[in-house]
C-alpha atoms as a PDB file:
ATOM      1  CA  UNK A   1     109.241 -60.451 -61.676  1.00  0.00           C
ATOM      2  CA  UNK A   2     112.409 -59.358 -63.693  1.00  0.00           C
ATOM      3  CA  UNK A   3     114.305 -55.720 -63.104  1.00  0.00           C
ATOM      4  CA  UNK A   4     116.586 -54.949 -65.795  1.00  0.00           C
ATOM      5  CA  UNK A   5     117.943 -51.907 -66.454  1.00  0.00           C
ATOM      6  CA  UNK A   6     119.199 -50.814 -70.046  1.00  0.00           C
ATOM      7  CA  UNK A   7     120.961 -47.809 -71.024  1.00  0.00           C
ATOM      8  CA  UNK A   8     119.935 -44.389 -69.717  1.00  0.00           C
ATOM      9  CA  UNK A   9     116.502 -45.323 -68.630  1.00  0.00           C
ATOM     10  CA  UNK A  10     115.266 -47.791 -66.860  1.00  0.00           C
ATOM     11  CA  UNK A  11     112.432 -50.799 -67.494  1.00  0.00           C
ATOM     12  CA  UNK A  12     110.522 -52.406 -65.196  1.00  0.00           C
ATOM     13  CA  UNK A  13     109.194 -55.713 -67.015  1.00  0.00           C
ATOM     14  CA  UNK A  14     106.545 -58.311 -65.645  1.00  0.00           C
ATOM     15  CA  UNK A  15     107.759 -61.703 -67.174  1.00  0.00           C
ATOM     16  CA  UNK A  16     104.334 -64.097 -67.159  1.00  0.00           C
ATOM     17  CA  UNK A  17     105.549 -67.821 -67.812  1.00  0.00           C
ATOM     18  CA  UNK A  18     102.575 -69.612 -68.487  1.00  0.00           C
ATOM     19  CA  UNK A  19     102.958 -73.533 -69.243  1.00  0.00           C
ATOM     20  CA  UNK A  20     100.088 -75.608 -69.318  1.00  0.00           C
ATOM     21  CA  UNK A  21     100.176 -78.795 -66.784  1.00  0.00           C
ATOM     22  CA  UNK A  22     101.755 -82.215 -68.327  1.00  0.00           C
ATOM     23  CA  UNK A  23      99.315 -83.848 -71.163  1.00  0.00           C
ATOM     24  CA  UNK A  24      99.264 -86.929 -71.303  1.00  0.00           C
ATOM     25  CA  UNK A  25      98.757 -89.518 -74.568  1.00  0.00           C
ATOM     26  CA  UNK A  26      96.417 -91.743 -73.813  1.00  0.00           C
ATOM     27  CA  UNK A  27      96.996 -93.889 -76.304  1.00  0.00           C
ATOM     28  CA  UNK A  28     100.715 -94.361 -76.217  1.00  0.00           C
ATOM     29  CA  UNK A  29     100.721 -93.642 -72.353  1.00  0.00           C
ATOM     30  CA  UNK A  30     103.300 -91.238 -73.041  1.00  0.00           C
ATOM     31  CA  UNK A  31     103.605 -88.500 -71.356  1.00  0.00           C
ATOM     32  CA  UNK A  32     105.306 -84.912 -73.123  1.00  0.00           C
ATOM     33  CA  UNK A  33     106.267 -81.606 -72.431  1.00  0.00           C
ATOM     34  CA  UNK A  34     104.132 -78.756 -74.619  1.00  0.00           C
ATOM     35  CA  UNK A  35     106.644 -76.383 -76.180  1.00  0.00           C
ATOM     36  CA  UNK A  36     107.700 -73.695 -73.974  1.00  0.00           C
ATOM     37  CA  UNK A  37     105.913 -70.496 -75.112  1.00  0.00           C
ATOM     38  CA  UNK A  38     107.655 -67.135 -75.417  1.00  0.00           C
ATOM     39  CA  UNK A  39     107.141 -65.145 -72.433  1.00  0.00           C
ATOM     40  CA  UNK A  40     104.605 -62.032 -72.205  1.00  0.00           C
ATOM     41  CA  UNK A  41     106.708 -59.058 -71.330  1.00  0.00           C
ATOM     42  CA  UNK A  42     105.147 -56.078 -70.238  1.00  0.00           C
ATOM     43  CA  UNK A  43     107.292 -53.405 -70.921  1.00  0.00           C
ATOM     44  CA  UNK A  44     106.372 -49.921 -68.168  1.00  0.00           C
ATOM     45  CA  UNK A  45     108.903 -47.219 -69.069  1.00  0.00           C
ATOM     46  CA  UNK A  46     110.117 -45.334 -66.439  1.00  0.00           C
ATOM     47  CA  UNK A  47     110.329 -41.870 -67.903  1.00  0.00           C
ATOM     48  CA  UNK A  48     112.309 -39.523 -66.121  1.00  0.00           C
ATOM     49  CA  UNK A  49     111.157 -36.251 -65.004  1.00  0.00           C
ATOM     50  CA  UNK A  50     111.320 -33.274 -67.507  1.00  0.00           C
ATOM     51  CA  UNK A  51     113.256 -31.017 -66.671  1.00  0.00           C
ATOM     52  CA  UNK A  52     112.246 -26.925 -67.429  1.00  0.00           C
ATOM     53  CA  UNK A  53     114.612 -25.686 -69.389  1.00  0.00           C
ATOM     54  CA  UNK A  54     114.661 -21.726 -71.019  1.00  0.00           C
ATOM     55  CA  UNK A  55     112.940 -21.114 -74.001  1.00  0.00           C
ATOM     56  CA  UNK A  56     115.324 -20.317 -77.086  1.00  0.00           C
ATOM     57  CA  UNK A  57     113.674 -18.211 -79.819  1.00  0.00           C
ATOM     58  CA  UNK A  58     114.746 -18.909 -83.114  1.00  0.00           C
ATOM     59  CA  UNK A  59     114.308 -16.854 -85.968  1.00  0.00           C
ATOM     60  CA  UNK A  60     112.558 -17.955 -88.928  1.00  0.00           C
ATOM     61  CA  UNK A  61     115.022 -18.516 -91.547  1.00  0.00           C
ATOM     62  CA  UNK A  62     113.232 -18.939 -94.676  1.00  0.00           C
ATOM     63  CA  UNK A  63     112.005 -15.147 -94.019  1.00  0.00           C
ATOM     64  CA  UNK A  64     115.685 -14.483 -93.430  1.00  0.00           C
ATOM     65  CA  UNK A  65     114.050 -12.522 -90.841  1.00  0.00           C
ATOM     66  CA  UNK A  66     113.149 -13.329 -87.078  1.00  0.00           C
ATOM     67  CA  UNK A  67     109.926 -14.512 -86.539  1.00  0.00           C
ATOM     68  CA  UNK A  68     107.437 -11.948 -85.440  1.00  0.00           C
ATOM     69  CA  UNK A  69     105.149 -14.843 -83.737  1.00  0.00           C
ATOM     70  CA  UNK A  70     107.797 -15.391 -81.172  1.00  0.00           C
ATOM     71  CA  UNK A  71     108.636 -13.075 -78.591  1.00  0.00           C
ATOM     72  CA  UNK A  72     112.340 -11.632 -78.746  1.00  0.00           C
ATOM     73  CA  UNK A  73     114.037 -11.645 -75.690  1.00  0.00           C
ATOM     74  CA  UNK A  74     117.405  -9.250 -74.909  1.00  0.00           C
ATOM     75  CA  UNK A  75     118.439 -11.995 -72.391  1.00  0.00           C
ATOM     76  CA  UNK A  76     118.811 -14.870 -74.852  1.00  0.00           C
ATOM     77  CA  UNK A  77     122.837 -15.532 -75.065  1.00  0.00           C
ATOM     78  CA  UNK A  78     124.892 -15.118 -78.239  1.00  0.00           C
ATOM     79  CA  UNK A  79     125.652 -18.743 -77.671  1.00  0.00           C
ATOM     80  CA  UNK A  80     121.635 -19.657 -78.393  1.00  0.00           C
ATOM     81  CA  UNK A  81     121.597 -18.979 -81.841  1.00  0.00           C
ATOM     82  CA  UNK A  82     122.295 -21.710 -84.042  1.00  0.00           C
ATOM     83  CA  UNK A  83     125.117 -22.624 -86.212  1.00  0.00           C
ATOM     84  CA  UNK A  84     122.748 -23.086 -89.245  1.00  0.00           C
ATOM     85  CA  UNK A  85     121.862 -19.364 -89.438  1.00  0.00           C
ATOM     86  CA  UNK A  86     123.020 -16.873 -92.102  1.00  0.00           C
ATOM     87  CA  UNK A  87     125.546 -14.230 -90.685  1.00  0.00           C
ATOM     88  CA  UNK A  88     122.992 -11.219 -91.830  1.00  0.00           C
ATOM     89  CA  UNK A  89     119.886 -13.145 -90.369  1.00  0.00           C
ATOM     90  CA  UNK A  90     121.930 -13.429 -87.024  1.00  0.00           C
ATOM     91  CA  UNK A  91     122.922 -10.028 -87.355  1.00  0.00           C
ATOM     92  CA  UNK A  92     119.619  -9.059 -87.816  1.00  0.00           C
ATOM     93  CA  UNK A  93     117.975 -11.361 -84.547  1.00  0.00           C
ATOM     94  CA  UNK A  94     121.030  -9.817 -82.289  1.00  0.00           C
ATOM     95  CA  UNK A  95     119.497  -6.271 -83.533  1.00  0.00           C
ATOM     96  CA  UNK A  96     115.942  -7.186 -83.029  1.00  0.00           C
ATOM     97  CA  UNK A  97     116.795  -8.642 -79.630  1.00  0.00           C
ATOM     98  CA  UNK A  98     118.844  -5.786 -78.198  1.00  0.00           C
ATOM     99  CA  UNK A  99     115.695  -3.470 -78.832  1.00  0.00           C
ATOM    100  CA  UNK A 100     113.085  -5.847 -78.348  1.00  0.00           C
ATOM    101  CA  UNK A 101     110.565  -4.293 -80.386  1.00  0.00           C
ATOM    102  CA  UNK A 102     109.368  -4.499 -84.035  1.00  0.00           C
ATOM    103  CA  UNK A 103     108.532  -1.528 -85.315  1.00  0.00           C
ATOM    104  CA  UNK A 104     105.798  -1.544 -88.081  1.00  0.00           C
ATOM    105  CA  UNK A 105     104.850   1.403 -90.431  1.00  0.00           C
ATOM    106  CA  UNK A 106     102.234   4.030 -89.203  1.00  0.00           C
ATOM    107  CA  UNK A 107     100.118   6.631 -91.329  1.00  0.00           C
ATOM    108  CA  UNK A 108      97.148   8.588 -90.165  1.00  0.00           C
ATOM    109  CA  UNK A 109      94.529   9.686 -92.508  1.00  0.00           C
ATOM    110  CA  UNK A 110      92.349  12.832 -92.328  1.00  0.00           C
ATOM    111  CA  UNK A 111      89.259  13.768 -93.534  1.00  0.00           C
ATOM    112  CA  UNK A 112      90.056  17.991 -93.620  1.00  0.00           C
ATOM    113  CA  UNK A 113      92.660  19.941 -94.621  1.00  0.00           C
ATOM    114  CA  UNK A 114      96.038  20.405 -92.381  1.00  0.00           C
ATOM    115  CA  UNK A 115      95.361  17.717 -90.468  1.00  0.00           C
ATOM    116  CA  UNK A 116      92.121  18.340 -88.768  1.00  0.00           C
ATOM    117  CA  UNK A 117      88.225  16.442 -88.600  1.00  0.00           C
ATOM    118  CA  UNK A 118      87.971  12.609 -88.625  1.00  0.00           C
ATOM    119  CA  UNK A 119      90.735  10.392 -88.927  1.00  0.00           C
ATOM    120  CA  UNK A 120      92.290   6.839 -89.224  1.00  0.00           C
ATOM    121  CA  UNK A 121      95.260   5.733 -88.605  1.00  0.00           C
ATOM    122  CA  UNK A 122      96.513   2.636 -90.100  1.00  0.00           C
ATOM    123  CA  UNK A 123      99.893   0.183 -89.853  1.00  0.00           C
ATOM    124  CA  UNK A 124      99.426  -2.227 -92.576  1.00  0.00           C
ATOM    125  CA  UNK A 125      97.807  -2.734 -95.957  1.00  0.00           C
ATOM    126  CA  UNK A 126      94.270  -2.313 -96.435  1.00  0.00           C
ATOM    127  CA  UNK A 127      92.047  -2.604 -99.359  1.00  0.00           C
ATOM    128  CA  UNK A 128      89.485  -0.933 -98.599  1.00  0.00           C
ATOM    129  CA  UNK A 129      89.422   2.314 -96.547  1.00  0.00           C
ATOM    130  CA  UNK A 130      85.630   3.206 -97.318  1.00  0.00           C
ATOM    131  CA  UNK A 131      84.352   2.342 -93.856  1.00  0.00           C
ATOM    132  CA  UNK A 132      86.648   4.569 -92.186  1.00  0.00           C
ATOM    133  CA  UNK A 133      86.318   7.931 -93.776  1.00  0.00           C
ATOM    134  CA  UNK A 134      84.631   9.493 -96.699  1.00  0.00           C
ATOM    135  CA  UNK A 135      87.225  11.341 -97.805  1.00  0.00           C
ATOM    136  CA  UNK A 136      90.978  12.222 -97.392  1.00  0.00           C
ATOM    137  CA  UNK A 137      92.416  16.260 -97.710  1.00  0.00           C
ATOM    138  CA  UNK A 138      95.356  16.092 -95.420  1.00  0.00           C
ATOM    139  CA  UNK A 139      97.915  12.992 -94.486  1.00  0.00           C
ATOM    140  CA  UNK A 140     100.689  12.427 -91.840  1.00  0.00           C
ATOM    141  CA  UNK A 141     103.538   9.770 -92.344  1.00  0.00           C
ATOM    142  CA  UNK A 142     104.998   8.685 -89.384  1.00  0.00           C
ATOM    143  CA  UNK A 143     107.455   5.720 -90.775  1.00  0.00           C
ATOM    144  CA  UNK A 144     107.980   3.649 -94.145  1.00  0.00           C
ATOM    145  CA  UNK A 145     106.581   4.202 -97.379  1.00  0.00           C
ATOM    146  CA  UNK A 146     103.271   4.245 -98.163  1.00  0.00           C
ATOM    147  CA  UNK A 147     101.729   3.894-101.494  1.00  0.00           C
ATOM    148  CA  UNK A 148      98.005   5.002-101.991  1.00  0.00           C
ATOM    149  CA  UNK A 149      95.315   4.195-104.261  1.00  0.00           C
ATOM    150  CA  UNK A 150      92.333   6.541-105.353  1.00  0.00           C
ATOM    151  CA  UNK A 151      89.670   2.871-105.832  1.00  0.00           C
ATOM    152  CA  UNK A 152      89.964  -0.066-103.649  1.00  0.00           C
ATOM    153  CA  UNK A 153      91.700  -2.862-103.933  1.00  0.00           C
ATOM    154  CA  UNK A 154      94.484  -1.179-105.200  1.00  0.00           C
ATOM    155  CA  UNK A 155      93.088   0.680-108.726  1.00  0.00           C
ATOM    156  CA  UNK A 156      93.199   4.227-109.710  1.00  0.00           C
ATOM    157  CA  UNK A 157      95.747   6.918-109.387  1.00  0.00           C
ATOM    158  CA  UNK A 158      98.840   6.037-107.533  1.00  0.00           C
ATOM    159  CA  UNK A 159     100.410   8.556-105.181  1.00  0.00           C
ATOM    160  CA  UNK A 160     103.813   7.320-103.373  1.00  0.00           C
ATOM    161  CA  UNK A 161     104.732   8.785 -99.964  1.00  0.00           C
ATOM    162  CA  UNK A 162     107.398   9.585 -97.552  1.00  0.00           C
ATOM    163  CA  UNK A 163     107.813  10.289 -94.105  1.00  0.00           C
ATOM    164  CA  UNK A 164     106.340  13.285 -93.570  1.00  0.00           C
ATOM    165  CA  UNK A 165     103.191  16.095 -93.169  1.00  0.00           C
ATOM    166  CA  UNK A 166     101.180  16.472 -96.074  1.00  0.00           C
ATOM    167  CA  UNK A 167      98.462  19.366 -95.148  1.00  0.00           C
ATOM    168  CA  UNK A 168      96.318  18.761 -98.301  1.00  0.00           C
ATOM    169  CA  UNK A 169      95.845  16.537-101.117  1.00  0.00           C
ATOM    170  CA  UNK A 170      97.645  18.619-103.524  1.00  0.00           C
ATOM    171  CA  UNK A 171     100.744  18.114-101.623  1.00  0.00           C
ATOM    172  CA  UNK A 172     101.145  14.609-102.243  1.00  0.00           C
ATOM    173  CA  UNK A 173      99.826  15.663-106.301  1.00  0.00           C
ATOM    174  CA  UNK A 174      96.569  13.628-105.871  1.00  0.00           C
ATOM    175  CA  UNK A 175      94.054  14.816-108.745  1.00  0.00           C
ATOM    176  CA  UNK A 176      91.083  14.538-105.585  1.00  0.00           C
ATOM    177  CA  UNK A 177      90.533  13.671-102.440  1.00  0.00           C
ATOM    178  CA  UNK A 178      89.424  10.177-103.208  1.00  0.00           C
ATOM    179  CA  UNK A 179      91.757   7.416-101.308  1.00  0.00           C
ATOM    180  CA  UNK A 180      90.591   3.967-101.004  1.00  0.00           C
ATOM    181  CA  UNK A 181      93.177   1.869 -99.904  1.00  0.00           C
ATOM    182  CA  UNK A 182      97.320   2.044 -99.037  1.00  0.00           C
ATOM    183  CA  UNK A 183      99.880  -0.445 -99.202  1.00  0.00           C
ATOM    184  CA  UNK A 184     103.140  -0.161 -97.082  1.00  0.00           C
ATOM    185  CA  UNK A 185     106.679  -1.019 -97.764  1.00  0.00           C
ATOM    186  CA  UNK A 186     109.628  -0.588 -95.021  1.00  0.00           C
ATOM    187  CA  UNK A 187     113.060   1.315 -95.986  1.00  0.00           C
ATOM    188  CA  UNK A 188     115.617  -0.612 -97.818  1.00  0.00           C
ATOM    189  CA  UNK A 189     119.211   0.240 -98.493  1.00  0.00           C
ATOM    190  CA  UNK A 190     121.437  -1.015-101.436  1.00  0.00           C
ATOM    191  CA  UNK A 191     121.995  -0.554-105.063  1.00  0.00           C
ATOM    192  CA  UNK A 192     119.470   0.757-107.248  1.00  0.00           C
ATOM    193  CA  UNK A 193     118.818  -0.691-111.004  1.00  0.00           C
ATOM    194  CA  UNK A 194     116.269  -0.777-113.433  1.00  0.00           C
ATOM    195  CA  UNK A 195     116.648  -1.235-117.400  1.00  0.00           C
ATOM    196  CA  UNK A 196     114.084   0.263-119.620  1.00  0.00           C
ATOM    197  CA  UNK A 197     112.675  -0.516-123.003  1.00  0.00           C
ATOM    198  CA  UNK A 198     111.823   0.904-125.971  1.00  0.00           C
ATOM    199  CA  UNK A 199     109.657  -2.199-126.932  1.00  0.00           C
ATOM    200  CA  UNK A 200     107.246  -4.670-125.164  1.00  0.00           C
ATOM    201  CA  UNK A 201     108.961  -7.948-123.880  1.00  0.00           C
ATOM    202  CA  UNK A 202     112.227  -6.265-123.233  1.00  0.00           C
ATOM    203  CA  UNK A 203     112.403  -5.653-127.257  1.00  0.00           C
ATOM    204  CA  UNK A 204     114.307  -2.735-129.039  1.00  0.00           C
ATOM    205  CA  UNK A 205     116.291  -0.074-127.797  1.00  0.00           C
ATOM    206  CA  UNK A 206     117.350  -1.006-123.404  1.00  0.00           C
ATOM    207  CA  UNK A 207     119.326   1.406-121.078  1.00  0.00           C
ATOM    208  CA  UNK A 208     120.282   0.808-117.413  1.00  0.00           C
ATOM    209  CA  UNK A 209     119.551   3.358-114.430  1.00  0.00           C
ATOM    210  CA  UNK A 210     121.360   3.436-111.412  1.00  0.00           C
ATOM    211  CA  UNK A 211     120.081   6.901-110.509  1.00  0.00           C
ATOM    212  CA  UNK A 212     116.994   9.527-110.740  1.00  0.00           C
ATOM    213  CA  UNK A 213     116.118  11.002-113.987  1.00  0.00           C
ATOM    214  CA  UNK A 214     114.286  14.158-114.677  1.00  0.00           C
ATOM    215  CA  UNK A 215     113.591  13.919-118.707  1.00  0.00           C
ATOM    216  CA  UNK A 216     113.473  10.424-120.158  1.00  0.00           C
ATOM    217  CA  UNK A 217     113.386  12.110-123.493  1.00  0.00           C
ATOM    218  CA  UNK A 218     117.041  13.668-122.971  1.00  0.00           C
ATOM    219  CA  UNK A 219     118.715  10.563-121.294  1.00  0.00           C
ATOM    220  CA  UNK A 220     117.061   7.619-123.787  1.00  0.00           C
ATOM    221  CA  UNK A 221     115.880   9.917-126.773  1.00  0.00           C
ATOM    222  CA  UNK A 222     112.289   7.880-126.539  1.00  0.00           C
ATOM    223  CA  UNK A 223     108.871   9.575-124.750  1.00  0.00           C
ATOM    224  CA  UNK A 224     107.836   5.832-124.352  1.00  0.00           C
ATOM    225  CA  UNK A 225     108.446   3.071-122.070  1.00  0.00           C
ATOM    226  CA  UNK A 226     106.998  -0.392-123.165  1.00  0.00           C
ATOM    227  CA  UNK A 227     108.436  -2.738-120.568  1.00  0.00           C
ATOM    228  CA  UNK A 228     111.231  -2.316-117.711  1.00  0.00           C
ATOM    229  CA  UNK A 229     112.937  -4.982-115.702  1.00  0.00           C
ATOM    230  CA  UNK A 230     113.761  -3.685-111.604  1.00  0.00           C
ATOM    231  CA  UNK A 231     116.866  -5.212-110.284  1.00  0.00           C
ATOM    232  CA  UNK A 232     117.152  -3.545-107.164  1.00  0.00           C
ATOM    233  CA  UNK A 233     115.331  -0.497-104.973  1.00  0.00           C
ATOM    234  CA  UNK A 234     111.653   0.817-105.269  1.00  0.00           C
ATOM    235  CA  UNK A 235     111.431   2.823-108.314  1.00  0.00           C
ATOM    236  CA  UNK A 236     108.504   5.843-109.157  1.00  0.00           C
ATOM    237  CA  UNK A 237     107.527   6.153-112.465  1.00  0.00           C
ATOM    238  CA  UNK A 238     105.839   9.887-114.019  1.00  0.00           C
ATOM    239  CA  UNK A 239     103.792  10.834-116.410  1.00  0.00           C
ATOM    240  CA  UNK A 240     105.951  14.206-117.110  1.00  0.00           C
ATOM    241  CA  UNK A 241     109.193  14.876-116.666  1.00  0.00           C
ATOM    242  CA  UNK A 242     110.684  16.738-113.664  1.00  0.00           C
ATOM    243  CA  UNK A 243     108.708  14.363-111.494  1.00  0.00           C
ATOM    244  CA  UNK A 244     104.556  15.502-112.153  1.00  0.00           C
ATOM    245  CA  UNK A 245     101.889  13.609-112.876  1.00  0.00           C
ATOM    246  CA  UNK A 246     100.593  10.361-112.743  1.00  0.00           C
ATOM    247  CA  UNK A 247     102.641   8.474-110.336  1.00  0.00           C
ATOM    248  CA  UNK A 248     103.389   3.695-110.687  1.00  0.00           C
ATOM    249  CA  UNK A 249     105.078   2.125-107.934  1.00  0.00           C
ATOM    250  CA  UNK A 250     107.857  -0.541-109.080  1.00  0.00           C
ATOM    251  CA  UNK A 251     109.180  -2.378-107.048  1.00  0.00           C
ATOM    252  CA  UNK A 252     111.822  -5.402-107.704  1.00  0.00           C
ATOM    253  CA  UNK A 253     110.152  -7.745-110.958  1.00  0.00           C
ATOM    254  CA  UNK A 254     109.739  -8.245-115.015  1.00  0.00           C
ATOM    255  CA  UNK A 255     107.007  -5.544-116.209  1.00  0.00           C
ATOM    256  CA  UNK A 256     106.544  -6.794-119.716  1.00  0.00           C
ATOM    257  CA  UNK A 257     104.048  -4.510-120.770  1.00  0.00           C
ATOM    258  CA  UNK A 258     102.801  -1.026-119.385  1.00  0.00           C
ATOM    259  CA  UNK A 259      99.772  -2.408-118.006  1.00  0.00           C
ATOM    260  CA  UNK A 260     101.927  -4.502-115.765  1.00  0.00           C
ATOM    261  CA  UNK A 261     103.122  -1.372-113.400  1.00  0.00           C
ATOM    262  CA  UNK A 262      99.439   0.266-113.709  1.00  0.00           C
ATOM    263  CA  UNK A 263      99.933   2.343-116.512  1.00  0.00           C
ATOM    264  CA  UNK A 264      96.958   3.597-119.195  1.00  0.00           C
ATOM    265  CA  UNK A 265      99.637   4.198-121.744  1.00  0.00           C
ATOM    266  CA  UNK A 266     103.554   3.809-122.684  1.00  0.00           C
ATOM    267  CA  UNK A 267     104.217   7.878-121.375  1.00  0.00           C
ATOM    268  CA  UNK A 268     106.677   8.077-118.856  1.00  0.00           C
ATOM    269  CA  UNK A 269     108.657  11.587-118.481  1.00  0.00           C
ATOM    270  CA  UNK A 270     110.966  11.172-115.705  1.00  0.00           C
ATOM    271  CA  UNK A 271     111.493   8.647-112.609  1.00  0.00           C
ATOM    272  CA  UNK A 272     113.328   8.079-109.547  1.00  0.00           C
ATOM    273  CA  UNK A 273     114.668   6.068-106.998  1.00  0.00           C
ATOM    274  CA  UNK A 274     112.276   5.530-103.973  1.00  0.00           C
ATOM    275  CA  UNK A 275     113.668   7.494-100.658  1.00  0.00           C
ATOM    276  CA  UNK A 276     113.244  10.573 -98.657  1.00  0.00           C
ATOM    277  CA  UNK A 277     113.048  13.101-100.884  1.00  0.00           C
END
């Protein structure tokens, strides 16, 4: 039996040396050696105890977010976070760390006016509300936006919301008291820009928006708006100016047609950023 030892860790090998007793020639008389044969090594690996070492949560990168799978810990060091990661993503993990909670967006839905009978409350999409109340007169907002639809899966009238109380359904300028499923989207913060067109497929006459406007008709000359490109910020698009009527949710993306952002026709009369109003 052979020790050897070989870098870091150490290998116990059996060597077996098997060689077959003298044969002999009977014809020649001669007697020969058979070729040695390679020896059979067993090789045993003596693997060194693992050692327990503390966990390291990393954030998920591709998200430029931290992963919400993995729970964030204030005591991880500074020193844990890898080289590889963005500035703003390690910004963000330091932030998420120190408060060691992820907040999600919360509405509650009620089934009477100002805020009183049955309700549901509800922290992320759904697409279909049916089988938790049969109708909806009064809402609270207790963080993010929240866009709601009057049909499920998204369909119908669009009404975009705030934080805040809304103590009937005319508040929030619903035509009924018909809502059928929500969508969420958290606050962002940065520029604001949209272009609008005159034309489908970004043809004819284009202007660029940084800000709100009340009258589309005073600040493009055109009651129309075929197609729009969003560059940055949620955007709300009305039927009438001063902000009334039929409310479409844009968000960042190409809308080549009105169809794209919900509409039933090319009549837009005012729009605005996405915020607290």
């Amino acid at each position: 039996m052979i020790v050897a030892e070989t870098g870091p860790l150490s290998f116990q090998m059996e060597v077996e040396s098997r060689i077959d007793p003298k044969l002999v020639d009977h014809r020649s008389r001669e007697t020969f050696q058979q070729p040695a044969i390679p020896p059979v090594i067993n090789v045993k690996p003596l693997i060194p105890e693992v050692i327990d070492q503390p966990r390291i949560d990393i954030p998920d990168v591709s998200l430029g977010l931290p992963n919400p799978e993995l729970p964030l810990s204030k005591d991880v060091p500074y020193a844990a976070i890898p080289d590889h990661v963005d500035p703003v993503v390690e910004q963000c993990y330091i932030s998420c760390s120190s408060n060691c909670e992820l907040k999600m967006g919360k509405i509650i839905f009620y089934e009477d006016r100002n805020f009183q009978g049955r309700h549901y409350e509800c922290s992320s999409d759904s697409a279909d509300l049916s089988p938790y109340f049969s109708r909806c007169n009064s809402i609270r907002v207790e963080s993010d936006w929240w866009v709601i639809y009057e049909r499920p899966n998204y369909m119908g009238y669009q009404y975009v919301l705030s934080r805040g109380e809304y103590p009937d359904y005319q508040s929030w300028m619903g035509f009924n008291d018909n809502i059928r499923s929500c969508r969420s989207y958290p606050y962002v913060s940065g520029n604001y820009r949209m272009r609008i067109y005159e034309r489908p497929d970004f043809g004819g006459q284009m202007m660029e928006f940084m800000d709100d406007c009340p009258s589309v008709y005073d600040c493009f000359r055109y009651r129309d708006i075929h197609s729009c490109q969003v560059m940055g910020g949620y955007w709300i698009f009305y039927e009438h100016p001063n902000y009334k009527g039929q409310q479409y949710f844009l968000r960042p993306g190409e809308y080549r047609r009105y169809s794209d952002w919900g509409g039933y026709n090319s009549t837009i009369g005012s729009f605005r950023r996405m915020r607290d109003f």
